[in-house]
PDB file of N, CA and C in Angstrom:
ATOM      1  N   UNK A   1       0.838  -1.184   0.000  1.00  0.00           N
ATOM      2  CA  UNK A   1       0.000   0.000   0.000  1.00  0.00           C
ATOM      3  C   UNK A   1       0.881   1.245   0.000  1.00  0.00           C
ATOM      4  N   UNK A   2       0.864   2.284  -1.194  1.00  0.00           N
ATOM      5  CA  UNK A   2       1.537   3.408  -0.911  1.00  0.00           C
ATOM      6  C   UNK A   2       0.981   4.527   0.400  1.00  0.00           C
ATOM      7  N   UNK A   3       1.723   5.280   0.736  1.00  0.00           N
ATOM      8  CA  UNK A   3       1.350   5.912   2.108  1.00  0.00           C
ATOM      9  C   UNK A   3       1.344   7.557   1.389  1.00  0.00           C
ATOM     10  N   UNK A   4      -0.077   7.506   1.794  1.00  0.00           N
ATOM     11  CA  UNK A   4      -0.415   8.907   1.480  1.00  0.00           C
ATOM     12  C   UNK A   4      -0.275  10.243   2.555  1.00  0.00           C
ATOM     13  N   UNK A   5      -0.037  11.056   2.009  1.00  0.00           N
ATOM     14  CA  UNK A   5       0.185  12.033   2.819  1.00  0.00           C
ATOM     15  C   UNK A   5      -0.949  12.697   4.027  1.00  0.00           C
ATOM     16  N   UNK A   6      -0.892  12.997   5.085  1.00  0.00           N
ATOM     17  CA  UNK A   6      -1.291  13.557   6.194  1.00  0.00           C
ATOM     18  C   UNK A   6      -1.978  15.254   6.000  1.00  0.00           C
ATOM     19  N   UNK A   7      -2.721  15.867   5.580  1.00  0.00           N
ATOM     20  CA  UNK A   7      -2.612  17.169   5.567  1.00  0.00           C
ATOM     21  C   UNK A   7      -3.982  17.412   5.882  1.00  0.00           C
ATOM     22  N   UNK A   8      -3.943  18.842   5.902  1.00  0.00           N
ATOM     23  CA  UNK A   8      -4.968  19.972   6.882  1.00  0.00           C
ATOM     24  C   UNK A   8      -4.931  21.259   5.910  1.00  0.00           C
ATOM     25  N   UNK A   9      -6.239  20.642   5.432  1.00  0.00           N
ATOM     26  CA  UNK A   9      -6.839  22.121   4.610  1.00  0.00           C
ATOM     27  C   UNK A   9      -7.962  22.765   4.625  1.00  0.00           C
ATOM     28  N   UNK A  10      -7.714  24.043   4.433  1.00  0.00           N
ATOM     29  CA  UNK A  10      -8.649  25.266   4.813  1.00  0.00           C
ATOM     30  C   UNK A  10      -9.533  25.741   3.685  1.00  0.00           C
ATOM     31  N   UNK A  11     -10.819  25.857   3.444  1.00  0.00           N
ATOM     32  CA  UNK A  11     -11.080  26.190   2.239  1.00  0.00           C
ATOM     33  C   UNK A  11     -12.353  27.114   2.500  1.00  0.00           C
ATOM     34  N   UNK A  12     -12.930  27.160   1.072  1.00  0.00           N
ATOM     35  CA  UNK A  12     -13.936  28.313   1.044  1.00  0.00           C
ATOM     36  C   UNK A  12     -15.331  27.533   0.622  1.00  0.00           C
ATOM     37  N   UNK A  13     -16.201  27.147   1.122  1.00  0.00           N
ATOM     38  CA  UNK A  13     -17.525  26.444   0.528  1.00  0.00           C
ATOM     39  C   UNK A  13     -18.533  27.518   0.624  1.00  0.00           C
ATOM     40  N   UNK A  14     -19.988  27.129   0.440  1.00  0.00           N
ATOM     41  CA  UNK A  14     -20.798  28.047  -0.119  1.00  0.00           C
ATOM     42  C   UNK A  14     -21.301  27.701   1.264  1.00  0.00           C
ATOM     43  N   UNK A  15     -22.110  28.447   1.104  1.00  0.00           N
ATOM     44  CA  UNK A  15     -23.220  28.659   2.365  1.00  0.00           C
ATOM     45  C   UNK A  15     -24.745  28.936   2.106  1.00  0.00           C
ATOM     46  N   UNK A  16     -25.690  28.702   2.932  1.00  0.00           N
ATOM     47  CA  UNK A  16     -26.732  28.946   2.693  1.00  0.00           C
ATOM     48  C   UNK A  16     -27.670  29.516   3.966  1.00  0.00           C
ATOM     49  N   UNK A  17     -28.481  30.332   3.892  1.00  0.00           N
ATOM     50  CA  UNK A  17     -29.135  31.051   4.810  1.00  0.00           C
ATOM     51  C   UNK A  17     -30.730  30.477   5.040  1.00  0.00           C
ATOM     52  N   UNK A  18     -31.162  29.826   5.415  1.00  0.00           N
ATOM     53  CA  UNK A  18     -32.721  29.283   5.457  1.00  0.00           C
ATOM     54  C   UNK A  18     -33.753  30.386   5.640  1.00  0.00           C
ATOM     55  N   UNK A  19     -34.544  30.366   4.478  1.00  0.00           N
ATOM     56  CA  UNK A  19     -36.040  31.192   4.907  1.00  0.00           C
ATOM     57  C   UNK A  19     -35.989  32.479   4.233  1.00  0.00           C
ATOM     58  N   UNK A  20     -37.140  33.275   4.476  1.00  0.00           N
ATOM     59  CA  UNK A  20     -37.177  34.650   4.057  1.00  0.00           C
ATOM     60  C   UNK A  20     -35.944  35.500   4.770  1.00  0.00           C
ATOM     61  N   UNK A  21     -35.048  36.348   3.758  1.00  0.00           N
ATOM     62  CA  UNK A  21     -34.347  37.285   4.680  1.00  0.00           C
ATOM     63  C   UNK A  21     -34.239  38.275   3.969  1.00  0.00           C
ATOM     64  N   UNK A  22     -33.736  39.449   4.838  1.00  0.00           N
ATOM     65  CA  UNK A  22     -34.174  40.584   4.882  1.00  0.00           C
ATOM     66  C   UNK A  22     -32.397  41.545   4.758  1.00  0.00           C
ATOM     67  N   UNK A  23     -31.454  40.766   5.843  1.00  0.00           N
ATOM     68  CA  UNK A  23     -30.691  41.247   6.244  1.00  0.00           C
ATOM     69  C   UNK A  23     -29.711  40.462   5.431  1.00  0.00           C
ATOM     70  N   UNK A  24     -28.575  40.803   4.451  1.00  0.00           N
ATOM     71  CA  UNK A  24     -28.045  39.837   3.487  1.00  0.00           C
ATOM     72  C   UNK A  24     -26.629  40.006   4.017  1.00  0.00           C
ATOM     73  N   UNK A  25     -26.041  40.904   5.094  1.00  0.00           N
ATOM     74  CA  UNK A  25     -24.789  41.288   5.520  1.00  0.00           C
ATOM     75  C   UNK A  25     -24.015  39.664   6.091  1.00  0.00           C
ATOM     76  N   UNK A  26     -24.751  38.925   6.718  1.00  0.00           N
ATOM     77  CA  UNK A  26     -24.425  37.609   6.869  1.00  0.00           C
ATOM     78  C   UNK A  26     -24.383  36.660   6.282  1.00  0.00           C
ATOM     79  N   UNK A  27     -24.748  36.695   5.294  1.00  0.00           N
ATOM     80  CA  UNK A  27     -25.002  36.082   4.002  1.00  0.00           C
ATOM     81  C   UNK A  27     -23.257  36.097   3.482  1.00  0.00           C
ATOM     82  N   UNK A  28     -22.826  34.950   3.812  1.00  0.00           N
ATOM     83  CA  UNK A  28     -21.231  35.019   3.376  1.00  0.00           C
ATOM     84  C   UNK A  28     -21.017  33.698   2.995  1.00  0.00           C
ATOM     85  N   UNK A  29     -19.787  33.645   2.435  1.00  0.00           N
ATOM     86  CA  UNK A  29     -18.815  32.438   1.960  1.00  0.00           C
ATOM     87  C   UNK A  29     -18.569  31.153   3.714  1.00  0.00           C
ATOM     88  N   UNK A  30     -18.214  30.052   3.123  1.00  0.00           N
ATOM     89  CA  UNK A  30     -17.925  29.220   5.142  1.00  0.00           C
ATOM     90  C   UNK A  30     -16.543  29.207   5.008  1.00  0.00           C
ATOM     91  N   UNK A  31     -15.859  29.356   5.825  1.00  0.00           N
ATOM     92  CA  UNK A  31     -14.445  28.898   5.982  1.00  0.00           C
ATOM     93  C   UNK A  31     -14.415  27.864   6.733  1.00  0.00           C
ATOM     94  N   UNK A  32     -14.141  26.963   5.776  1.00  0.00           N
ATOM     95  CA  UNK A  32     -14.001  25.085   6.634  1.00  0.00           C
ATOM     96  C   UNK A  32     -12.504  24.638   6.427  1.00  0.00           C
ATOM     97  N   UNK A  33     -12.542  23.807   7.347  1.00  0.00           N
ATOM     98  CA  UNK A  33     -11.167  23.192   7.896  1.00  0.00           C
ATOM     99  C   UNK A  33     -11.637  21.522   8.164  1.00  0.00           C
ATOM    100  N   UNK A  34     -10.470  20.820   7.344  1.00  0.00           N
ATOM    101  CA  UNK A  34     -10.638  19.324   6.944  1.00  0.00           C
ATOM    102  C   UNK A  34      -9.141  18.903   7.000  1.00  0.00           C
ATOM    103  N   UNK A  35      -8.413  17.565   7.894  1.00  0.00           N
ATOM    104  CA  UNK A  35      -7.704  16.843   7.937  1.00  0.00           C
ATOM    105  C   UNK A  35      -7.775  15.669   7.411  1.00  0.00           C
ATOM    106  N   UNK A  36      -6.736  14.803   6.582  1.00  0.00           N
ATOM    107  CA  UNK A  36      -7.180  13.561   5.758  1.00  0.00           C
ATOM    108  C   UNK A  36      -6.227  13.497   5.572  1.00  0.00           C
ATOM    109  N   UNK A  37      -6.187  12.338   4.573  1.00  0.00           N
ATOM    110  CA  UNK A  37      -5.015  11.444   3.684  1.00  0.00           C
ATOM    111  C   UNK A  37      -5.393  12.075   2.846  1.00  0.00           C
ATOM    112  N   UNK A  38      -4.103  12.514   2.132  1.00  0.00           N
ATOM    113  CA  UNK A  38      -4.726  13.082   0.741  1.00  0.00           C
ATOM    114  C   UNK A  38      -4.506  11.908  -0.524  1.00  0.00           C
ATOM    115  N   UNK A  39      -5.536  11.372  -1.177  1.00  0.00           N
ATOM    116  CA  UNK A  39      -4.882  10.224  -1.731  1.00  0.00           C
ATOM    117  C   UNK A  39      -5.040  10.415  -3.649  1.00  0.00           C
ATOM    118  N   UNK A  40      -5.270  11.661  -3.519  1.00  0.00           N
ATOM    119  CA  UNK A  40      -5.326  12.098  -5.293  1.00  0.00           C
ATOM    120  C   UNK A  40      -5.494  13.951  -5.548  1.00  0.00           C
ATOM    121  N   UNK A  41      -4.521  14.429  -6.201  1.00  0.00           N
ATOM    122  CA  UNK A  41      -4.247  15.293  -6.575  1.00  0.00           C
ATOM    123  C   UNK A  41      -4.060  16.116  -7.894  1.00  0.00           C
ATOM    124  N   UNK A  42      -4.894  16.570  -8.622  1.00  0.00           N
ATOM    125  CA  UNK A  42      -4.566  17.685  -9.972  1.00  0.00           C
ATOM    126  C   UNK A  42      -5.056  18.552 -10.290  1.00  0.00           C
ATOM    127  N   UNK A  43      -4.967  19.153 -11.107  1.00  0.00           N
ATOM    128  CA  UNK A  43      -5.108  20.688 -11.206  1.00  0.00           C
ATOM    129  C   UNK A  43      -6.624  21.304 -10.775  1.00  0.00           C
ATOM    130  N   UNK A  44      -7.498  20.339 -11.287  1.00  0.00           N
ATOM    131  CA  UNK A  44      -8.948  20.823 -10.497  1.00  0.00           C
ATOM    132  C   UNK A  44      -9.303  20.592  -9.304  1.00  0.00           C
ATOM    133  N   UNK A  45      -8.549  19.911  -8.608  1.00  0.00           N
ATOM    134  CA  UNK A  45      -8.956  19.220  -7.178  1.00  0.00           C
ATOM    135  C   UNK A  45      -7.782  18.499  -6.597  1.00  0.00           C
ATOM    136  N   UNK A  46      -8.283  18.340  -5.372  1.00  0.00           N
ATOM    137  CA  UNK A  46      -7.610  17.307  -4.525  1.00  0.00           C
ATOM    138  C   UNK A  46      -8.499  16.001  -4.020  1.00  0.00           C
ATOM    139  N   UNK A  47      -8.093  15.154  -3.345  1.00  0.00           N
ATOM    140  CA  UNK A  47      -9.260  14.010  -2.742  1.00  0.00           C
ATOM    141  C   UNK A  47      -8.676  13.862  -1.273  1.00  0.00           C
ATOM    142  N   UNK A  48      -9.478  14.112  -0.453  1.00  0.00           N
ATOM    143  CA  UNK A  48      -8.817  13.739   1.349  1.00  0.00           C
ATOM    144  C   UNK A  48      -9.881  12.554   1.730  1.00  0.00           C
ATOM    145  N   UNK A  49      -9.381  11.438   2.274  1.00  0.00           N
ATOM    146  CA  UNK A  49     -10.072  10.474   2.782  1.00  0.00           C
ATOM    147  C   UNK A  49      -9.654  10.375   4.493  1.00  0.00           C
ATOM    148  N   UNK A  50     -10.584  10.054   4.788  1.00  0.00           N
ATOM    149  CA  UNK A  50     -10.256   9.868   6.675  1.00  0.00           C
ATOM    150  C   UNK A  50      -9.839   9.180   6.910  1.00  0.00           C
ATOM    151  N   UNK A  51      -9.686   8.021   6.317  1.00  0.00           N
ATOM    152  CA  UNK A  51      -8.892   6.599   6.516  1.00  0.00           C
ATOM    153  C   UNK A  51      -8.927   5.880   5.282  1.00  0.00           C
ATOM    154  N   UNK A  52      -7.313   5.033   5.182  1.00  0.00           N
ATOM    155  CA  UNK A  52      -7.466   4.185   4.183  1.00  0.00           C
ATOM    156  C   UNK A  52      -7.152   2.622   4.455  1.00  0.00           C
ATOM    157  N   UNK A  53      -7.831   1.470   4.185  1.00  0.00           N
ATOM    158  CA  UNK A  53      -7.751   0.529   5.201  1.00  0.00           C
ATOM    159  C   UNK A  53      -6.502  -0.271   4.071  1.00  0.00           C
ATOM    160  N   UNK A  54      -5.526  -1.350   5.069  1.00  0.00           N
ATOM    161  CA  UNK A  54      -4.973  -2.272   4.163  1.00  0.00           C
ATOM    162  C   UNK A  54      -5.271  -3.110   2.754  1.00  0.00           C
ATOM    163  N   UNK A  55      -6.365  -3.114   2.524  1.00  0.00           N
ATOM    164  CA  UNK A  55      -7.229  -3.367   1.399  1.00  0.00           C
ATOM    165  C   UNK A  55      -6.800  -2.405   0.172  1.00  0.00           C
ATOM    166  N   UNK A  56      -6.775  -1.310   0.892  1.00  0.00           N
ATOM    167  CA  UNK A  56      -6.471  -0.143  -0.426  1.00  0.00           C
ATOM    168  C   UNK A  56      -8.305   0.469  -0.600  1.00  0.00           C
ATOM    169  N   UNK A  57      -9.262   0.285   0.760  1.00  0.00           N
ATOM    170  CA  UNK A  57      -9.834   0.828   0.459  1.00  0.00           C
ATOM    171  C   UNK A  57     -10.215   2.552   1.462  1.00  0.00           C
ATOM    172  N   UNK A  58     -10.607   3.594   0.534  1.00  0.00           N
ATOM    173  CA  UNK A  58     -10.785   4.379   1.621  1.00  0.00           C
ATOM    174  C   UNK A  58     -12.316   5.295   2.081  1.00  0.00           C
ATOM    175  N   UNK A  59     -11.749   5.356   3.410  1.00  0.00           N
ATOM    176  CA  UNK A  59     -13.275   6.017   4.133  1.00  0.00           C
ATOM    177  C   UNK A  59     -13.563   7.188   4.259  1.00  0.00           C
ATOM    178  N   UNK A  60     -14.489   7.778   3.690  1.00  0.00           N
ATOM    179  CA  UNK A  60     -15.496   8.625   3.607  1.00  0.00           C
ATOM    180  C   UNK A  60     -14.629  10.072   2.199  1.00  0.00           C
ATOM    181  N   UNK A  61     -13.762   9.730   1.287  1.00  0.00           N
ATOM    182  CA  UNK A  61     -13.027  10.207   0.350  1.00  0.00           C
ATOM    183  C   UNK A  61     -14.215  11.544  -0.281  1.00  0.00           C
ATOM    184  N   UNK A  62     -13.528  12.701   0.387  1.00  0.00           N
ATOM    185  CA  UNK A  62     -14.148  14.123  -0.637  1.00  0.00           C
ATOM    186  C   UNK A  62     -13.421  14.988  -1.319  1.00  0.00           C
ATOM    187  N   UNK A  63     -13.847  15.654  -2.253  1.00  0.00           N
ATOM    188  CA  UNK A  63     -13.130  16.210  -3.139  1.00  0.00           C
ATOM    189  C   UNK A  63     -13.563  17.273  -3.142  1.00  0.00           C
ATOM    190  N   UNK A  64     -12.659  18.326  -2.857  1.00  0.00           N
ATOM    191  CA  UNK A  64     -12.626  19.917  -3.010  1.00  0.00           C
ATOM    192  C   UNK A  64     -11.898  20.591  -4.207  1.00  0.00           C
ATOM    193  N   UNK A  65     -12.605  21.148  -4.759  1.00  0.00           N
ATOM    194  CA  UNK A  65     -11.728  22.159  -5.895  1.00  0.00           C
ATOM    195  C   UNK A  65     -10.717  22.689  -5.210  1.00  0.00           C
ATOM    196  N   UNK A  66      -9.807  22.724  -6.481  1.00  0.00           N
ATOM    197  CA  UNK A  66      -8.693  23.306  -5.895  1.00  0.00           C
ATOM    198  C   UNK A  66      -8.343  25.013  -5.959  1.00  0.00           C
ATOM    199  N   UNK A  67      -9.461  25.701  -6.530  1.00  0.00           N
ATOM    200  CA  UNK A  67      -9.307  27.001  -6.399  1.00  0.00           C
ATOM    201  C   UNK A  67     -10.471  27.526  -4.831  1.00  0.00           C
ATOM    202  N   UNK A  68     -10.822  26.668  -4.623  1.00  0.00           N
ATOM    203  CA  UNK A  68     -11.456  27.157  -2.779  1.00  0.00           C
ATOM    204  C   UNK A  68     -10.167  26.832  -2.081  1.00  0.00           C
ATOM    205  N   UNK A  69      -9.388  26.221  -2.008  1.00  0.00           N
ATOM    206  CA  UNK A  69      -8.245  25.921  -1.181  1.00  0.00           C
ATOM    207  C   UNK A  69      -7.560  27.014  -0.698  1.00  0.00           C
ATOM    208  N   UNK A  70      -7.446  27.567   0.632  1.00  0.00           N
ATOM    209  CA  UNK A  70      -6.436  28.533   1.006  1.00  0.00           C
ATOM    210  C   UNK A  70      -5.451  28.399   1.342  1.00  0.00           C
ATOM    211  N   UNK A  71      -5.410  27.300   2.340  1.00  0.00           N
ATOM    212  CA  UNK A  71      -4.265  26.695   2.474  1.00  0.00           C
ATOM    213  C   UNK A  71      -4.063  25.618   3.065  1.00  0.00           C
ATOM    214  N   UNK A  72      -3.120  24.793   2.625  1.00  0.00           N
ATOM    215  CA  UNK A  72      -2.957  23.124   2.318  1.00  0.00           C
ATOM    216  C   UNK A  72      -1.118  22.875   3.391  1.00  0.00           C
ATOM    217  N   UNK A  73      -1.244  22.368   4.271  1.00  0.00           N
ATOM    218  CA  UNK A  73      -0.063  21.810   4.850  1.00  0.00           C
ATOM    219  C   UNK A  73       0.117  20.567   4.947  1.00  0.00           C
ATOM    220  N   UNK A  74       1.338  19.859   5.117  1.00  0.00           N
ATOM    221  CA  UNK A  74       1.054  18.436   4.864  1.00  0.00           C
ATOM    222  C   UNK A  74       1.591  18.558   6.336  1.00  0.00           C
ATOM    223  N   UNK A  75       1.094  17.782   7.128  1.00  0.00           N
ATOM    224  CA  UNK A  75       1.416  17.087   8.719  1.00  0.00           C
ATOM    225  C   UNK A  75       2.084  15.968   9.068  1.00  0.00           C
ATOM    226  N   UNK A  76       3.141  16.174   9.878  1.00  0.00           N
ATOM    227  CA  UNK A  76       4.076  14.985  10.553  1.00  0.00           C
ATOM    228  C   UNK A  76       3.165  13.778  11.362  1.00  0.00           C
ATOM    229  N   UNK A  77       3.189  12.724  11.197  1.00  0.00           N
ATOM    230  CA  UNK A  77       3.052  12.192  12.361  1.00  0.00           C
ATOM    231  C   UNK A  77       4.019  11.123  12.936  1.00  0.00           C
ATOM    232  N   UNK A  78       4.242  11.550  13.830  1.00  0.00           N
ATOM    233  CA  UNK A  78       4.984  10.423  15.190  1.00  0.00           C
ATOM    234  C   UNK A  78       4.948   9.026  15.064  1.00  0.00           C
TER     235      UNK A  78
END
């Protein structure tokens, strides 16, 4: 099994406001934060999975564009 990298990324998703509104000043972009294996990478995206089992299979694998990405570190572990 190749060993995928560890990282912690920050990005920009959409948001949504429920119901009639009035007041649109809150009405903003989410800034989310996601740790994973990153186990696929190119120019439109990345893929972070939470776990990948000896099988080669992995758990719960999402894919974020790669122009919401703010910033991407890859993490040590012990």
């Amino acid at each position: 099994m190749q060993r995928s990298k560890m990282v912690y990324i920050q990005w920009v998703d959409s948001n949504i406001m429920h119901g009639w509104q009035s007041d649109l000043e809150n009405c903003d972009v989410a800034l989310s934060n996601e740790i994973g294996y990153m186990v696929h990478e190119d120019e439109d995206k990345i893929i972070l999975a939470r776990g990948i089992s000896s099988q080669g299979f992995y758990n719960s694998p999402m894919s974020i564009p790669s122009g919401c990405i703010k910033i991407k570190k890859e993490l040590r572990i012990k």
